[in-house]
Each structure stands twice: as C-alpha cells, then as structure tokens.
Protein backbone atom coordinates (compact mmCIF):
# COMPACT_ATOMS: atom_id res chain seq x y z
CA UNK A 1 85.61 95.34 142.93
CA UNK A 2 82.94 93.20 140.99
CA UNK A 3 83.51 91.30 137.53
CA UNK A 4 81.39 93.95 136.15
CA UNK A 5 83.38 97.37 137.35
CA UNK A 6 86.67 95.75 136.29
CA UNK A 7 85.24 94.92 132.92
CA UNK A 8 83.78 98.36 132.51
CA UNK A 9 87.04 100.53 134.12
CA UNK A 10 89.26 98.48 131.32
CA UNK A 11 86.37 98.97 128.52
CA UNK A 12 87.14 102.60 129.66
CA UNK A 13 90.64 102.90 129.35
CA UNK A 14 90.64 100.64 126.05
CA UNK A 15 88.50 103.35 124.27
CA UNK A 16 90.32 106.32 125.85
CA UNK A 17 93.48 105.18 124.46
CA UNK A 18 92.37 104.32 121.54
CA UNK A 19 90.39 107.41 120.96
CA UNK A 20 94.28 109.48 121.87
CA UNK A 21 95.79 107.78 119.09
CA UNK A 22 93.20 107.46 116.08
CA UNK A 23 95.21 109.69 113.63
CA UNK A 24 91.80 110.10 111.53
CA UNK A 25 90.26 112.28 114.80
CA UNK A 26 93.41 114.14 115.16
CA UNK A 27 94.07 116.01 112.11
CA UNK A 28 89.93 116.88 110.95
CA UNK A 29 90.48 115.38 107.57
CA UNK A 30 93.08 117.97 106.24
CA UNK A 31 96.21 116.45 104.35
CA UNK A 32 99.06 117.73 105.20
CA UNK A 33 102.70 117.36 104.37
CA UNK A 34 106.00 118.83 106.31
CA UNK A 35 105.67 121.66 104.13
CA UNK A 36 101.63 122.83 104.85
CA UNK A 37 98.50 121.55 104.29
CA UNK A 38 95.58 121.39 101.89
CA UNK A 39 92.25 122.71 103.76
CA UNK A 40 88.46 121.81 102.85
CA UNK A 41 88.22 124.04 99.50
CA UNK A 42 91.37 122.02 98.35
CA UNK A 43 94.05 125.15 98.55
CA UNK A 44 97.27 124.73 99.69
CA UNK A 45 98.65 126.75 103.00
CA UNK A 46 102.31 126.77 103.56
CA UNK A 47 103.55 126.82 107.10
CA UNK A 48 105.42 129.73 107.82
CA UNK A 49 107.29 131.26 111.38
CA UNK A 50 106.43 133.71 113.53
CA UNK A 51 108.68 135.09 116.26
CA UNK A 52 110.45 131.73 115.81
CA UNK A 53 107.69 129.53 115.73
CA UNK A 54 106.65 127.55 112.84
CA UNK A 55 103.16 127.58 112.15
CA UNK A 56 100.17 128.94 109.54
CA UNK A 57 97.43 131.84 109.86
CA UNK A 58 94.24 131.51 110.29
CA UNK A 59 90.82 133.27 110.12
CA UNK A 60 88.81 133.16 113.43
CA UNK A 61 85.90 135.32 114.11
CA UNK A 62 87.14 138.08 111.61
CA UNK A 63 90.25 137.80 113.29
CA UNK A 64 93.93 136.70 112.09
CA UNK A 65 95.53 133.90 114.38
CA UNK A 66 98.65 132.34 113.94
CA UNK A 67 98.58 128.86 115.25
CA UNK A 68 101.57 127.27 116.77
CA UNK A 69 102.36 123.53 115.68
C-alpha cells in the first residue's frame, strides 16, 4: 500500500470511531435521567415496562410504539 491509502484507511477508522462514541450524536439532544427523559417541548416522559421490558411510548405515524431501551 502507498503513504497515501494508509493515511486515508486510518483517517477512516479515526472518524468512524469517533463518530460511534460522540455521546452528543447518540442521544438527539434529549436529556435524560435513569428515570425518563425530557423531549423537545420540554415535558417529561417516564420510562415505563412492557411485557418486561423497560422502555417509553411513542407516537409514530399515528401509531403508538413502545420502544425498547
């Protein structure tokens, strides 16, 4: 391999792994606690559980989801 395909294959993995563990990309800018969370409008959502899985509802398409965490 040449200088230049080594230096771009580890530019690649630098931002890859950086990009899998910036928290501020993870978590879209919701605060959340280990409680629930606080969405856009500022209003609190408490987790709850689910056939044993803890978790909150949400609104997709007209459509209640409960999303696993």
């Amino acid at each position: 391999m040449s200088m230049k395909k080594n230096l771009l294959v580890t530019g690649m993995a630098v931002f890859f792994i950086a990009a899998g563990i910036c928290p501020t990309w993870a978590d879209n800018g919701y605060r959340h606690d280990n409680h629930g969370y606080w969405d856009g409008n500022h209003h609190r959502h408490n987790y709850a559980y689910h056939h044993h899985h803890r978790g909150y509802w949400d609104q997709r398409n007209g459509v209640r989801v409960f999303i696993g965490l």
